[in-house]
PDB file of N, CA and C in Angstrom:
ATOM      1  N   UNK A   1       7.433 -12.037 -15.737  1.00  0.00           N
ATOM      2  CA  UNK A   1       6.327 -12.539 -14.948  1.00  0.00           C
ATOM      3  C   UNK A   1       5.036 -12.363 -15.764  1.00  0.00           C
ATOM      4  N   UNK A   2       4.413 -13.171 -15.785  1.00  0.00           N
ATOM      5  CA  UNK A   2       3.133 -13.141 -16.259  1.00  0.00           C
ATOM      6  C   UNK A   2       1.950 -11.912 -15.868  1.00  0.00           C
ATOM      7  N   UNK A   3       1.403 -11.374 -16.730  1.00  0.00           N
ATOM      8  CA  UNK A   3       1.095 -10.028 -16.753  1.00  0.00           C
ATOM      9  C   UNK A   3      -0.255 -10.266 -15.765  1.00  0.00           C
ATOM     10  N   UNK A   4      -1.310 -11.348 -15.915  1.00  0.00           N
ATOM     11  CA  UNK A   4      -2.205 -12.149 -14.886  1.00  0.00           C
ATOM     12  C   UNK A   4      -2.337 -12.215 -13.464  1.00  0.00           C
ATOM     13  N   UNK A   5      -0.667 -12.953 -13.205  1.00  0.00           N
ATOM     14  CA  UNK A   5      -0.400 -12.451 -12.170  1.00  0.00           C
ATOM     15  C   UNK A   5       0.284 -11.912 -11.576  1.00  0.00           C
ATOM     16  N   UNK A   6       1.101 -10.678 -12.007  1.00  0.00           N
ATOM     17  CA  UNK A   6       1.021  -9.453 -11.382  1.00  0.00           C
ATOM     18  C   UNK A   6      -0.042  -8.535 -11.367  1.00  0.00           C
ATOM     19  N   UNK A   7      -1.162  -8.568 -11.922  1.00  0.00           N
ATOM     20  CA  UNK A   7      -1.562  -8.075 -11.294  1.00  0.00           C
ATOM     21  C   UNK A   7      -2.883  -8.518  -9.851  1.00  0.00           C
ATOM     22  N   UNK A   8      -2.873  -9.832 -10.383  1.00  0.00           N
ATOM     23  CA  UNK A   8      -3.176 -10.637  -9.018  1.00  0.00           C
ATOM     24  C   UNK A   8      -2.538 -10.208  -7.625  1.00  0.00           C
ATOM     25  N   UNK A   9      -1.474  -9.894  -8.039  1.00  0.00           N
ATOM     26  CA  UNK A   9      -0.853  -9.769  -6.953  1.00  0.00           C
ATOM     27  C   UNK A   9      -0.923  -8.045  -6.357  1.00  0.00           C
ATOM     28  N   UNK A  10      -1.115  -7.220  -7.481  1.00  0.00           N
ATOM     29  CA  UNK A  10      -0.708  -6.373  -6.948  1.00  0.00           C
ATOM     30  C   UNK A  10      -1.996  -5.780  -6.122  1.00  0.00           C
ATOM     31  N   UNK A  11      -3.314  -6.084  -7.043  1.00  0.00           N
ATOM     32  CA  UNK A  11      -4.909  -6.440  -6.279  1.00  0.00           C
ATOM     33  C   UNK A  11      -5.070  -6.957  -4.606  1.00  0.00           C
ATOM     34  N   UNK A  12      -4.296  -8.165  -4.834  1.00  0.00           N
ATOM     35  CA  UNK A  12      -4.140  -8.507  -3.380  1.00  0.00           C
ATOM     36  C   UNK A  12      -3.177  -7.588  -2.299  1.00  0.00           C
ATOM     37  N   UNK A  13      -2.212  -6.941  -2.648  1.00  0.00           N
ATOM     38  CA  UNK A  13      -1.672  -5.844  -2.083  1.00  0.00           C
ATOM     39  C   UNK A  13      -2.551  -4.736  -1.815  1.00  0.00           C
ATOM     40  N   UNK A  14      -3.397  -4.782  -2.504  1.00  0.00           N
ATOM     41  CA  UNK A  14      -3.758  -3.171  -2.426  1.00  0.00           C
ATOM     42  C   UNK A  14      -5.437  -4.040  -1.244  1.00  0.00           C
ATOM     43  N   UNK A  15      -5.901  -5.013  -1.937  1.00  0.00           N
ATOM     44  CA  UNK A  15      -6.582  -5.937  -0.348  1.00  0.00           C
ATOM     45  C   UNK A  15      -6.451  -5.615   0.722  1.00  0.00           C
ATOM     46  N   UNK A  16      -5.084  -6.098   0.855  1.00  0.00           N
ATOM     47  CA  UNK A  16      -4.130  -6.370   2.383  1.00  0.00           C
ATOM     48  C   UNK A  16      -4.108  -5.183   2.962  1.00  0.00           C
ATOM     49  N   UNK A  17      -3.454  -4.083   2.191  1.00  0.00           N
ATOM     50  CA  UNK A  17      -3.256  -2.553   2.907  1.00  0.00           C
ATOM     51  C   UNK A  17      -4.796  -1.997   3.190  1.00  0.00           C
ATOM     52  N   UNK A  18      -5.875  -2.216   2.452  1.00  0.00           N
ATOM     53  CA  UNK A  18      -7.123  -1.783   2.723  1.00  0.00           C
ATOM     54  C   UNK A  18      -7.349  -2.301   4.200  1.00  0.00           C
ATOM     55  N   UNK A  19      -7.451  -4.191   4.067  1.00  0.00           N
ATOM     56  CA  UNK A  19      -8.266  -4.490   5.327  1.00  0.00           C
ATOM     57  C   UNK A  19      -7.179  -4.506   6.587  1.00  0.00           C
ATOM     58  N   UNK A  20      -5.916  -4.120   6.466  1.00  0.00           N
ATOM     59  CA  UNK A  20      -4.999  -3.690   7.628  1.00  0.00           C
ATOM     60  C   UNK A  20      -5.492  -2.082   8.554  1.00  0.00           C
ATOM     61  N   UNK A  21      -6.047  -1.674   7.076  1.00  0.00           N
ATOM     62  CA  UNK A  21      -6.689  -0.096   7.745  1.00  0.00           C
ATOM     63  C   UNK A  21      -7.509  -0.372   8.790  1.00  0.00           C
ATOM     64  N   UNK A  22      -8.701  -0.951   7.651  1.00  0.00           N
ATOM     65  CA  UNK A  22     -10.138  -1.158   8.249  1.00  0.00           C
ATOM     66  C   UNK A  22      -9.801  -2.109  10.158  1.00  0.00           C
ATOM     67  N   UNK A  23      -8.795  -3.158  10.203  1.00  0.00           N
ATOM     68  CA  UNK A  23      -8.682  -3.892  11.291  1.00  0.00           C
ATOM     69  C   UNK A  23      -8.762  -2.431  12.198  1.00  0.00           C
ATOM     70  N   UNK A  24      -8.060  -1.903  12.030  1.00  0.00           N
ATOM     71  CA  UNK A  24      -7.353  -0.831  12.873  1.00  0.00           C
ATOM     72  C   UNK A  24      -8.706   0.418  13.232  1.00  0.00           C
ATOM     73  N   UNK A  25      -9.185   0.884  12.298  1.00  0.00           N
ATOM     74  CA  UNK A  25     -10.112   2.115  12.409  1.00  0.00           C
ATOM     75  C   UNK A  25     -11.388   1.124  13.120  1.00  0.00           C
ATOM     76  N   UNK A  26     -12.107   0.193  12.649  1.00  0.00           N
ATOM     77  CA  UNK A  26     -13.071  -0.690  12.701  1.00  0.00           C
ATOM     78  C   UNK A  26     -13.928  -0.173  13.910  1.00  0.00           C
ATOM     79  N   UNK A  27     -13.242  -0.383  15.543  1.00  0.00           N
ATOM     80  CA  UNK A  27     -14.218  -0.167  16.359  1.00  0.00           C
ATOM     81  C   UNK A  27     -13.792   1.356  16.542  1.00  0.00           C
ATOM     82  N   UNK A  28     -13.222   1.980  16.786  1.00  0.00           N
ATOM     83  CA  UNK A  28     -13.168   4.094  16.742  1.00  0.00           C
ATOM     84  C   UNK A  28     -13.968   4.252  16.019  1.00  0.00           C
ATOM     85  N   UNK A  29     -14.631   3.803  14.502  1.00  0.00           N
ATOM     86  CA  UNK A  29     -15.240   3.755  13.470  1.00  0.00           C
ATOM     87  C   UNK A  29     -16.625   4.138  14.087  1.00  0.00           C
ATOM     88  N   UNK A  30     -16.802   2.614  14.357  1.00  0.00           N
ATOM     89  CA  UNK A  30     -17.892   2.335  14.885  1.00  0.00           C
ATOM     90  C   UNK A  30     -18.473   2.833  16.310  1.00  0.00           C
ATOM     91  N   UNK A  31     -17.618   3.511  17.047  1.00  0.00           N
ATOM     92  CA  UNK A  31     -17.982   4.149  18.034  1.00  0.00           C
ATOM     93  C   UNK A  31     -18.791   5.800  17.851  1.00  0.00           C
ATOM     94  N   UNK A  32     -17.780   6.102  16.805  1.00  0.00           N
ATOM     95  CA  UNK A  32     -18.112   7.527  16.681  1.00  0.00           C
ATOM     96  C   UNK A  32     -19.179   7.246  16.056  1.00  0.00           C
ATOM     97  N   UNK A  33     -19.888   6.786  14.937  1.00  0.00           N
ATOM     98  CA  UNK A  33     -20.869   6.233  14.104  1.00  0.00           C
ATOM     99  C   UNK A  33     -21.934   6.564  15.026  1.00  0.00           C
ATOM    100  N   UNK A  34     -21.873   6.011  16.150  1.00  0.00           N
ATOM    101  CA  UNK A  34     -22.767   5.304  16.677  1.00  0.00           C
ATOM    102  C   UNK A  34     -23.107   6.783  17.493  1.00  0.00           C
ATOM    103  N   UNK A  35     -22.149   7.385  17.850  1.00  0.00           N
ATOM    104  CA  UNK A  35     -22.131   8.745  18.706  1.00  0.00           C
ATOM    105  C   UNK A  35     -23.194   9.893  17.934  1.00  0.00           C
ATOM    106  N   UNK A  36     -22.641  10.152  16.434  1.00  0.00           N
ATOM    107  CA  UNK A  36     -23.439  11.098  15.585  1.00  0.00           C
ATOM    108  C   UNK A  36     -24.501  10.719  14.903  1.00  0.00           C
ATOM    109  N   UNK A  37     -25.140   9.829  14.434  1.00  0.00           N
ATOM    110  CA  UNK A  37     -25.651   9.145  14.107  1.00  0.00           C
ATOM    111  C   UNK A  37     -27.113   9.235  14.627  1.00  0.00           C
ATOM    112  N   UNK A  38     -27.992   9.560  13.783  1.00  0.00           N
ATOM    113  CA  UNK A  38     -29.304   9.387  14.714  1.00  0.00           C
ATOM    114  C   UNK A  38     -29.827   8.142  15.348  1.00  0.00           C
ATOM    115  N   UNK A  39     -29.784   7.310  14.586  1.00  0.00           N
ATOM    116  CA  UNK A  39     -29.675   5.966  15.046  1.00  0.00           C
ATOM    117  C   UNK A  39     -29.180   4.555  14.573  1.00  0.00           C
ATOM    118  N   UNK A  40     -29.023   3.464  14.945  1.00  0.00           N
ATOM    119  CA  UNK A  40     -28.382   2.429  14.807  1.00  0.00           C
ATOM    120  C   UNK A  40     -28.083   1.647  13.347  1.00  0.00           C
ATOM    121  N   UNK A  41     -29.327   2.016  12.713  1.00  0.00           N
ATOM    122  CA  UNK A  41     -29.520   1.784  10.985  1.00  0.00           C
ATOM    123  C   UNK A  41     -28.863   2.799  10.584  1.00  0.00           C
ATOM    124  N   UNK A  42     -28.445   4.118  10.655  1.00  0.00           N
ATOM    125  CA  UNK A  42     -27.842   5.123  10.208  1.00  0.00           C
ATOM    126  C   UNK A  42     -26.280   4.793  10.248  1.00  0.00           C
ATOM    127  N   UNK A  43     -26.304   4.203  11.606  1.00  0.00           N
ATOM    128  CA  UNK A  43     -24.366   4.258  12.029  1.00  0.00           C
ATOM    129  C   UNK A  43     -23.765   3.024  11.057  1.00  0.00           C
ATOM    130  N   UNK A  44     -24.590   1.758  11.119  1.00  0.00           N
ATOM    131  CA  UNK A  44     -24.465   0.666  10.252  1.00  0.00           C
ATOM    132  C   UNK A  44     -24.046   1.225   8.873  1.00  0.00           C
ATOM    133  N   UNK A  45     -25.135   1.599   8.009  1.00  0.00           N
ATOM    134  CA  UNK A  45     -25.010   1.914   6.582  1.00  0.00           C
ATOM    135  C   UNK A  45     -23.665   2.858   6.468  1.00  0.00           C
ATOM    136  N   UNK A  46     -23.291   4.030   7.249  1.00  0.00           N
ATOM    137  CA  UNK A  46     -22.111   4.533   6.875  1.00  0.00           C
ATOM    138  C   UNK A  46     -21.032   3.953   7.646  1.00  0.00           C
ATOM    139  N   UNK A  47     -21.009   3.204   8.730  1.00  0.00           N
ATOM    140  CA  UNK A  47     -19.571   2.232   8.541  1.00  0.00           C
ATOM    141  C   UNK A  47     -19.663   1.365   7.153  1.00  0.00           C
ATOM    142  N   UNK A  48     -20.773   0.363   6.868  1.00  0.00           N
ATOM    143  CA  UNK A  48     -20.313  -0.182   5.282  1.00  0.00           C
ATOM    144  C   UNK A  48     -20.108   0.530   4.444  1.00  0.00           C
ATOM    145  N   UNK A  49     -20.794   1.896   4.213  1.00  0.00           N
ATOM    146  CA  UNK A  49     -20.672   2.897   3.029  1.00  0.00           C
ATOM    147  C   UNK A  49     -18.762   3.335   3.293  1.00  0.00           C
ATOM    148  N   UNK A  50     -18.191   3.350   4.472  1.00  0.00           N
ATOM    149  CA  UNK A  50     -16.713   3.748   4.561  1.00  0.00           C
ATOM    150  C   UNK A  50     -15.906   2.824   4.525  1.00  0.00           C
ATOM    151  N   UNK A  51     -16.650   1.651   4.968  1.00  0.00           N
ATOM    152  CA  UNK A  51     -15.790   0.436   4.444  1.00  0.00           C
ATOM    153  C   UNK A  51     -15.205   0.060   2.959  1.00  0.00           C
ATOM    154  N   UNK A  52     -16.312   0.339   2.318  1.00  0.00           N
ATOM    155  CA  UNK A  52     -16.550   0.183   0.686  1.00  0.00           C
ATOM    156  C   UNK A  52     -15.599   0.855   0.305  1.00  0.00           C
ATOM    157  N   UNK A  53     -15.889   2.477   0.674  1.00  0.00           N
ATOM    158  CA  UNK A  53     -14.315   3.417  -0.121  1.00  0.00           C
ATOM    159  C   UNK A  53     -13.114   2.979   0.577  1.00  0.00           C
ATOM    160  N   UNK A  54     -12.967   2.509   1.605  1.00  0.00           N
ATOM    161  CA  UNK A  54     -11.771   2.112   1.985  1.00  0.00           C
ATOM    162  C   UNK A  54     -11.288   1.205   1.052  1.00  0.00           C
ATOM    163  N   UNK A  55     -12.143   0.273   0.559  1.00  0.00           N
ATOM    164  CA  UNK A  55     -11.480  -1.014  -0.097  1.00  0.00           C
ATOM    165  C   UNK A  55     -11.199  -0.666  -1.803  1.00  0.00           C
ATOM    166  N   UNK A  56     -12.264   0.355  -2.095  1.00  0.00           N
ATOM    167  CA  UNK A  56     -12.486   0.312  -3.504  1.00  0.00           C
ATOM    168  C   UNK A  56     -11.102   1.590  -3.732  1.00  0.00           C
ATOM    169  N   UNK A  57     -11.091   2.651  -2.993  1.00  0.00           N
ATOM    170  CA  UNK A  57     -10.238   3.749  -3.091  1.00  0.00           C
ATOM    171  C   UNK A  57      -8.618   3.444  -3.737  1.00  0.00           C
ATOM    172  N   UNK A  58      -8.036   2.507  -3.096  1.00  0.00           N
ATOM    173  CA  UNK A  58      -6.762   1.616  -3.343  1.00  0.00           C
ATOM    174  C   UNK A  58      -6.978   0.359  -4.508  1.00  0.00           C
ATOM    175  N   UNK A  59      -8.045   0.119  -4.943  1.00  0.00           N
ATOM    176  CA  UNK A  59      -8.048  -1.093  -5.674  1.00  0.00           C
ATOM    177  C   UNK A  59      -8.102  -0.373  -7.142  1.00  0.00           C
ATOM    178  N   UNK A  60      -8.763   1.163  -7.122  1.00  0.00           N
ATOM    179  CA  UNK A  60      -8.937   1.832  -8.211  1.00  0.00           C
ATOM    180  C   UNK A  60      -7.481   2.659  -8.561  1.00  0.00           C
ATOM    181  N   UNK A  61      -7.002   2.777  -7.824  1.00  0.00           N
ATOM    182  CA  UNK A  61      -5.591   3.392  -8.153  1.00  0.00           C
ATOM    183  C   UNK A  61      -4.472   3.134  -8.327  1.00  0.00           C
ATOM    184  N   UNK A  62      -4.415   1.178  -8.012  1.00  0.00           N
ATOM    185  CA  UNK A  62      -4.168   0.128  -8.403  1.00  0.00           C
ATOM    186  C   UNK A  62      -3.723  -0.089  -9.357  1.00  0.00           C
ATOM    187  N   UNK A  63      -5.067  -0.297 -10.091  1.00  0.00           N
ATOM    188  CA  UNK A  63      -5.801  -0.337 -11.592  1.00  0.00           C
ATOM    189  C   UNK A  63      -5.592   0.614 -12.406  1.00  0.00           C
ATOM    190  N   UNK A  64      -5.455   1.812 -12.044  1.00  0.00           N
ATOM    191  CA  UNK A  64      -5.121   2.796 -13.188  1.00  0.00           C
ATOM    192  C   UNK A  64      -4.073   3.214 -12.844  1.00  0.00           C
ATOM    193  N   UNK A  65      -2.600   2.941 -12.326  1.00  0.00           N
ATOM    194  CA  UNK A  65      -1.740   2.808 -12.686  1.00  0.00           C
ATOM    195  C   UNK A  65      -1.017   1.649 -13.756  1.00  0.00           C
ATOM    196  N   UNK A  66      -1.188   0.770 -12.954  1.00  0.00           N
ATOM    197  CA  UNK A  66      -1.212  -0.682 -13.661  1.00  0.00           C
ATOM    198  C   UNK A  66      -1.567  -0.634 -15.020  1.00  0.00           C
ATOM    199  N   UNK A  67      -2.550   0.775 -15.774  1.00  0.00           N
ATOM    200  CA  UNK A  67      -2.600   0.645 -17.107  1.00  0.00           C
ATOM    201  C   UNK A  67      -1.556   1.333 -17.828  1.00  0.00           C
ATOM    202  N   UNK A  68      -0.570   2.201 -17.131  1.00  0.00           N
ATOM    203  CA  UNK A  68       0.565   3.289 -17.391  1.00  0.00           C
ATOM    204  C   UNK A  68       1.508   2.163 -18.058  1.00  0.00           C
ATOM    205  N   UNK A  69       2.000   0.817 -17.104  1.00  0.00           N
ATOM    206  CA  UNK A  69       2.926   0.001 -17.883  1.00  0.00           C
ATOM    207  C   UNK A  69       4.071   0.876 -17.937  1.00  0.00           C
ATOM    208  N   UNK A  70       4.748   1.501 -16.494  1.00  0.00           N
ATOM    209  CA  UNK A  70       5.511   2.072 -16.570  1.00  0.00           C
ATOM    210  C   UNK A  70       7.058   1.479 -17.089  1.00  0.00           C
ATOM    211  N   UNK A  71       6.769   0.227 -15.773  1.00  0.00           N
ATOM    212  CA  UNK A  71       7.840  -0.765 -15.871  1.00  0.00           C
ATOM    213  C   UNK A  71       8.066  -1.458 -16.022  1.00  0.00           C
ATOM    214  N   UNK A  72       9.390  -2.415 -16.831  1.00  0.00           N
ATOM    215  CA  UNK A  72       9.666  -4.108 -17.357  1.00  0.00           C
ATOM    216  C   UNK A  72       9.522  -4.473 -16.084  1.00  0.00           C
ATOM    217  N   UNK A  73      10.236  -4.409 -15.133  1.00  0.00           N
ATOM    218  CA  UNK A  73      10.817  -4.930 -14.166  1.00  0.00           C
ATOM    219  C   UNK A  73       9.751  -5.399 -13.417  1.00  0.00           C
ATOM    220  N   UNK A  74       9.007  -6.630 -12.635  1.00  0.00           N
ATOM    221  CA  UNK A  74       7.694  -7.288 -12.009  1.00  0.00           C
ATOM    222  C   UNK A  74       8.248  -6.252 -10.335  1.00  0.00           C
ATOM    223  N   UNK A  75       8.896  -6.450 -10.352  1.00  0.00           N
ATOM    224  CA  UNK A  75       9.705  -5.345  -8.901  1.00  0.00           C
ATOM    225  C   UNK A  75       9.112  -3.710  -8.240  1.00  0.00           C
ATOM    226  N   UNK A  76       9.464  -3.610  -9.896  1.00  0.00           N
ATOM    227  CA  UNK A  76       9.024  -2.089  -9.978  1.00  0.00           C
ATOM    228  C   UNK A  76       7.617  -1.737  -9.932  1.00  0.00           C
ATOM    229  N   UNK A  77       7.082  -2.329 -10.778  1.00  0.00           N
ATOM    230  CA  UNK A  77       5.870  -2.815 -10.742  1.00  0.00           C
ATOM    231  C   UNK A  77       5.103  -2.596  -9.134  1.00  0.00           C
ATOM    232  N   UNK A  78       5.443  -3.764  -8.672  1.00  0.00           N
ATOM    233  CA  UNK A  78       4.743  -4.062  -7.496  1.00  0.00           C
ATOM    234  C   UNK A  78       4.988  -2.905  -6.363  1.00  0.00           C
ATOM    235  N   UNK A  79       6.132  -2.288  -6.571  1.00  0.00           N
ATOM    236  CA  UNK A  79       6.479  -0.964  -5.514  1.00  0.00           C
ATOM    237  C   UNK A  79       5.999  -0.075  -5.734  1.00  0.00           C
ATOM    238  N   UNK A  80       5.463   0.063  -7.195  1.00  0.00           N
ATOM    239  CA  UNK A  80       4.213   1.041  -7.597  1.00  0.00           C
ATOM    240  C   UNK A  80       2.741   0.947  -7.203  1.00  0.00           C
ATOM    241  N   UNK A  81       2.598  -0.462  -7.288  1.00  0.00           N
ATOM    242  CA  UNK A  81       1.465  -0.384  -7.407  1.00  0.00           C
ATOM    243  C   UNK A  81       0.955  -0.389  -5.521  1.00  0.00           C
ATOM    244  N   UNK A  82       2.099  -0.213  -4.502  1.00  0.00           N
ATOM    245  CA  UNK A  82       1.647  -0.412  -3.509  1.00  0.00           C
ATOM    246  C   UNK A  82       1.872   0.846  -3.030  1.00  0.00           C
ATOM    247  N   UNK A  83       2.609   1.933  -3.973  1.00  0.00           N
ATOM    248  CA  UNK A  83       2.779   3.540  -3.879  1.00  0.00           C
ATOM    249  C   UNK A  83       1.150   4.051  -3.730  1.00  0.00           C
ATOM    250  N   UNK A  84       0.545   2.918  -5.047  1.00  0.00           N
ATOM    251  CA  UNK A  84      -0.851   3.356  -5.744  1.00  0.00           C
ATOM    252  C   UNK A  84      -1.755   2.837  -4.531  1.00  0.00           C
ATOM    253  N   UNK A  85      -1.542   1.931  -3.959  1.00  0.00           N
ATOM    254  CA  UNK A  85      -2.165   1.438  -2.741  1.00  0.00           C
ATOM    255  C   UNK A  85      -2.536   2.382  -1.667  1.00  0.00           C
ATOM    256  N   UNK A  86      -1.127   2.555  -0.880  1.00  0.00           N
ATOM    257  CA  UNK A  86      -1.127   3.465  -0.076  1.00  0.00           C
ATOM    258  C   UNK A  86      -1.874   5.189  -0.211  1.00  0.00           C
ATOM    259  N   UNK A  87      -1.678   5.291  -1.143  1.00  0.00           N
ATOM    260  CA  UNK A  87      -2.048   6.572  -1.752  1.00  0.00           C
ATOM    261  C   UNK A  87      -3.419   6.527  -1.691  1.00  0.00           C
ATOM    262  N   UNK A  88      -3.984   5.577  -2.353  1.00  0.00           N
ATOM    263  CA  UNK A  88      -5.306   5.670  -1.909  1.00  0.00           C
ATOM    264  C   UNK A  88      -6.252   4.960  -0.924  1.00  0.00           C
ATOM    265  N   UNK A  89      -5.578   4.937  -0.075  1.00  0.00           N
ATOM    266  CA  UNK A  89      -6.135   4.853   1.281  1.00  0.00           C
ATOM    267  C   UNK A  89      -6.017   5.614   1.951  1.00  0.00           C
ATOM    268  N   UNK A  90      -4.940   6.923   1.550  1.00  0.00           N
ATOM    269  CA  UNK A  90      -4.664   7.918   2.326  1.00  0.00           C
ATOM    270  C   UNK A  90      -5.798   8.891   1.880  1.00  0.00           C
ATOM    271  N   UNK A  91      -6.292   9.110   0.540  1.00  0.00           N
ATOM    272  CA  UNK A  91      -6.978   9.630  -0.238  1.00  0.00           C
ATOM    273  C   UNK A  91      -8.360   9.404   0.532  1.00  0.00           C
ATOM    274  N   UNK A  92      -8.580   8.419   0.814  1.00  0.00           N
ATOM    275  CA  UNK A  92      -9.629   7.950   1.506  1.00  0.00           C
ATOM    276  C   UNK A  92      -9.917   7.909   2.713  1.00  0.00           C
ATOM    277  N   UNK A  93      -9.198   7.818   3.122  1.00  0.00           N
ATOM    278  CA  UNK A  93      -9.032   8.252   4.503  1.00  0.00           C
ATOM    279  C   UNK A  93      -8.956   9.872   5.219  1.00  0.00           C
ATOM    280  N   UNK A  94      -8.845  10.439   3.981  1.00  0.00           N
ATOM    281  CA  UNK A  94      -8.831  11.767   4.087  1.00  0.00           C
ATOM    282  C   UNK A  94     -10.051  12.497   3.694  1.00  0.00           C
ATOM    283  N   UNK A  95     -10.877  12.337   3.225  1.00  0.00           N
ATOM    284  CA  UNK A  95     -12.194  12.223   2.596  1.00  0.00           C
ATOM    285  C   UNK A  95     -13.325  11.532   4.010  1.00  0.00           C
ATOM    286  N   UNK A  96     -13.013  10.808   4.140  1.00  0.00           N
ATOM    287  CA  UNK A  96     -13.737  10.147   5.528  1.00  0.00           C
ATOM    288  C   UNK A  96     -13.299  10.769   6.749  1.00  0.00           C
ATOM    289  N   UNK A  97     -12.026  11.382   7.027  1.00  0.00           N
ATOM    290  CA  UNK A  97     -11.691  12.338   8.161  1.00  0.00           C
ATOM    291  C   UNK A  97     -12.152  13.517   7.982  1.00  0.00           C
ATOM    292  N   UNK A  98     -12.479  14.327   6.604  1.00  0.00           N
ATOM    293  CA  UNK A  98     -12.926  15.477   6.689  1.00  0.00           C
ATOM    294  C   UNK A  98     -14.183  15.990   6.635  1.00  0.00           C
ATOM    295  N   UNK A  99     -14.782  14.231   6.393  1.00  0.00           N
ATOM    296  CA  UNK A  99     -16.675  14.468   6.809  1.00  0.00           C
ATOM    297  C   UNK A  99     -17.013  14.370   8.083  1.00  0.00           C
ATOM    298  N   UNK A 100     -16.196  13.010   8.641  1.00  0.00           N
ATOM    299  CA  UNK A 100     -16.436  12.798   9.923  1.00  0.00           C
ATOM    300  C   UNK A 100     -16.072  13.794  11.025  1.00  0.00           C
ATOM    301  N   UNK A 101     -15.089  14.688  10.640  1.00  0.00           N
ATOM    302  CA  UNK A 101     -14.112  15.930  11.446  1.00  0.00           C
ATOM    303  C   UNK A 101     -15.230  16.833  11.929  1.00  0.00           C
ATOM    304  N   UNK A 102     -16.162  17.069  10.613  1.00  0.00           N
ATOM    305  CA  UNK A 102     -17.393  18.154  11.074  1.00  0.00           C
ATOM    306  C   UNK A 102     -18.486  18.044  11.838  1.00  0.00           C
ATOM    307  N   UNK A 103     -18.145  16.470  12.653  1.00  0.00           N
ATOM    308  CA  UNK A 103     -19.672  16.185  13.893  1.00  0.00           C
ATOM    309  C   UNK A 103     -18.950  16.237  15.118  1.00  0.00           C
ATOM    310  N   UNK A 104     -17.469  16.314  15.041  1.00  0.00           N
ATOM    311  CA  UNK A 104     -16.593  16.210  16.026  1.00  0.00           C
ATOM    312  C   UNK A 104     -16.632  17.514  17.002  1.00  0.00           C
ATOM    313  N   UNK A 105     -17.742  18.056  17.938  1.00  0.00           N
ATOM    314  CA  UNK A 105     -17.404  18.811  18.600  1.00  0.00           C
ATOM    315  C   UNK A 105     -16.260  18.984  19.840  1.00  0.00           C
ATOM    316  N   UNK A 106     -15.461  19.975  19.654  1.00  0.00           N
ATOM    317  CA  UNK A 106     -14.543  20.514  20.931  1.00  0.00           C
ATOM    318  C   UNK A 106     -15.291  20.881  22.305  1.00  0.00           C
ATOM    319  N   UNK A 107     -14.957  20.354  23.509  1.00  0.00           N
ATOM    320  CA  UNK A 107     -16.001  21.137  24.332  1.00  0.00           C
ATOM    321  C   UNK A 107     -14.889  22.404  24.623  1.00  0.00           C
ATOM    322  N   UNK A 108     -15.660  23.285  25.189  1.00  0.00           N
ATOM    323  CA  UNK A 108     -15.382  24.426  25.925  1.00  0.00           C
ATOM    324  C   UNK A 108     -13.594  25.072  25.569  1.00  0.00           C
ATOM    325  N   UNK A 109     -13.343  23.969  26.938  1.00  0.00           N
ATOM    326  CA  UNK A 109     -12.464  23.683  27.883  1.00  0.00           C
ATOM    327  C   UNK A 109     -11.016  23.619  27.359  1.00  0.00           C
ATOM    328  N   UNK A 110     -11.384  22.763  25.824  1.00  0.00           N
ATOM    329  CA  UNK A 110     -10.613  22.382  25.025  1.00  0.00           C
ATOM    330  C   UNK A 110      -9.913  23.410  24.397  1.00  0.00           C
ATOM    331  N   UNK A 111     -11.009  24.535  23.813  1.00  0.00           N
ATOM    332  CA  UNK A 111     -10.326  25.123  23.038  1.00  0.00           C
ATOM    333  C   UNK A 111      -9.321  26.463  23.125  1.00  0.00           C
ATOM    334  N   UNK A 112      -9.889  26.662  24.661  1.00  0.00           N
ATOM    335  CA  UNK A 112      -8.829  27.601  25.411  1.00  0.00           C
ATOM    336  C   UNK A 112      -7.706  27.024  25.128  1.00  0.00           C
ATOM    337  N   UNK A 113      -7.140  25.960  25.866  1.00  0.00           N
ATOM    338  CA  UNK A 113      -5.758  24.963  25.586  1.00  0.00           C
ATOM    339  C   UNK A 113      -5.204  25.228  24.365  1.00  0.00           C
ATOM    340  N   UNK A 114      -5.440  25.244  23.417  1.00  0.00           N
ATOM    341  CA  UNK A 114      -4.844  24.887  22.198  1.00  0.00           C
ATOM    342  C   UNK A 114      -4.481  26.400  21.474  1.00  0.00           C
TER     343      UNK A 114
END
């Protein structure tokens, strides 16, 4: 397979798994944003600022696998590079849960329970 497009392809994989996240988090996102947030210009800029690592997080890990050239096989390839995908969206997502985790107050009530 042409080296062009695989990795066309594998770019667009690592796309797809980004904006499948983002569909999903988008309004929780934007709710909590909006909750901690002093105000409305604040909540805006860091949903795009988390949007951005969402998309860029997986496209970069992508990419620097993709320079390893582990495998002949276009197969192997692509199951990597969506290893490299996933991975960094988890990466990212984990990074954005552990900033956002610290405005998240428990009330009271809660923490007896647990």
């Amino acid at each position: 397979m042409n080296a062009y497009l695989l990795l066309l392809i594998e770019l667009t994989l690592a796309i797809a798994v980004s904006l499948a996240a983002l569909r999903v988090l988008s309004r929780p996102l934007v709710d909590l944003l909006r909750h901690i947030c002093p105000g409305e210009q604040a909540a805006v800029f860091w949903q795009s600022c988390t949007k951005v690592m969402l998309l860029l997080a997986p496209l970069l890990l992508v990419l620097g696998v993709d320079q390893m050239k582990l495998f002949d096989d276009p197969l192997d390839s692509l199951r990597l590079a969506l290893i490299a995908a996933l991975g960094g969206l988890l990466l990212a997502l984990h990074v954005v849960g552990k900033r956002l985790g610290r405005f998240v107050v428990v009330p009271p009530a809660m923490r007896s329970e647990s």
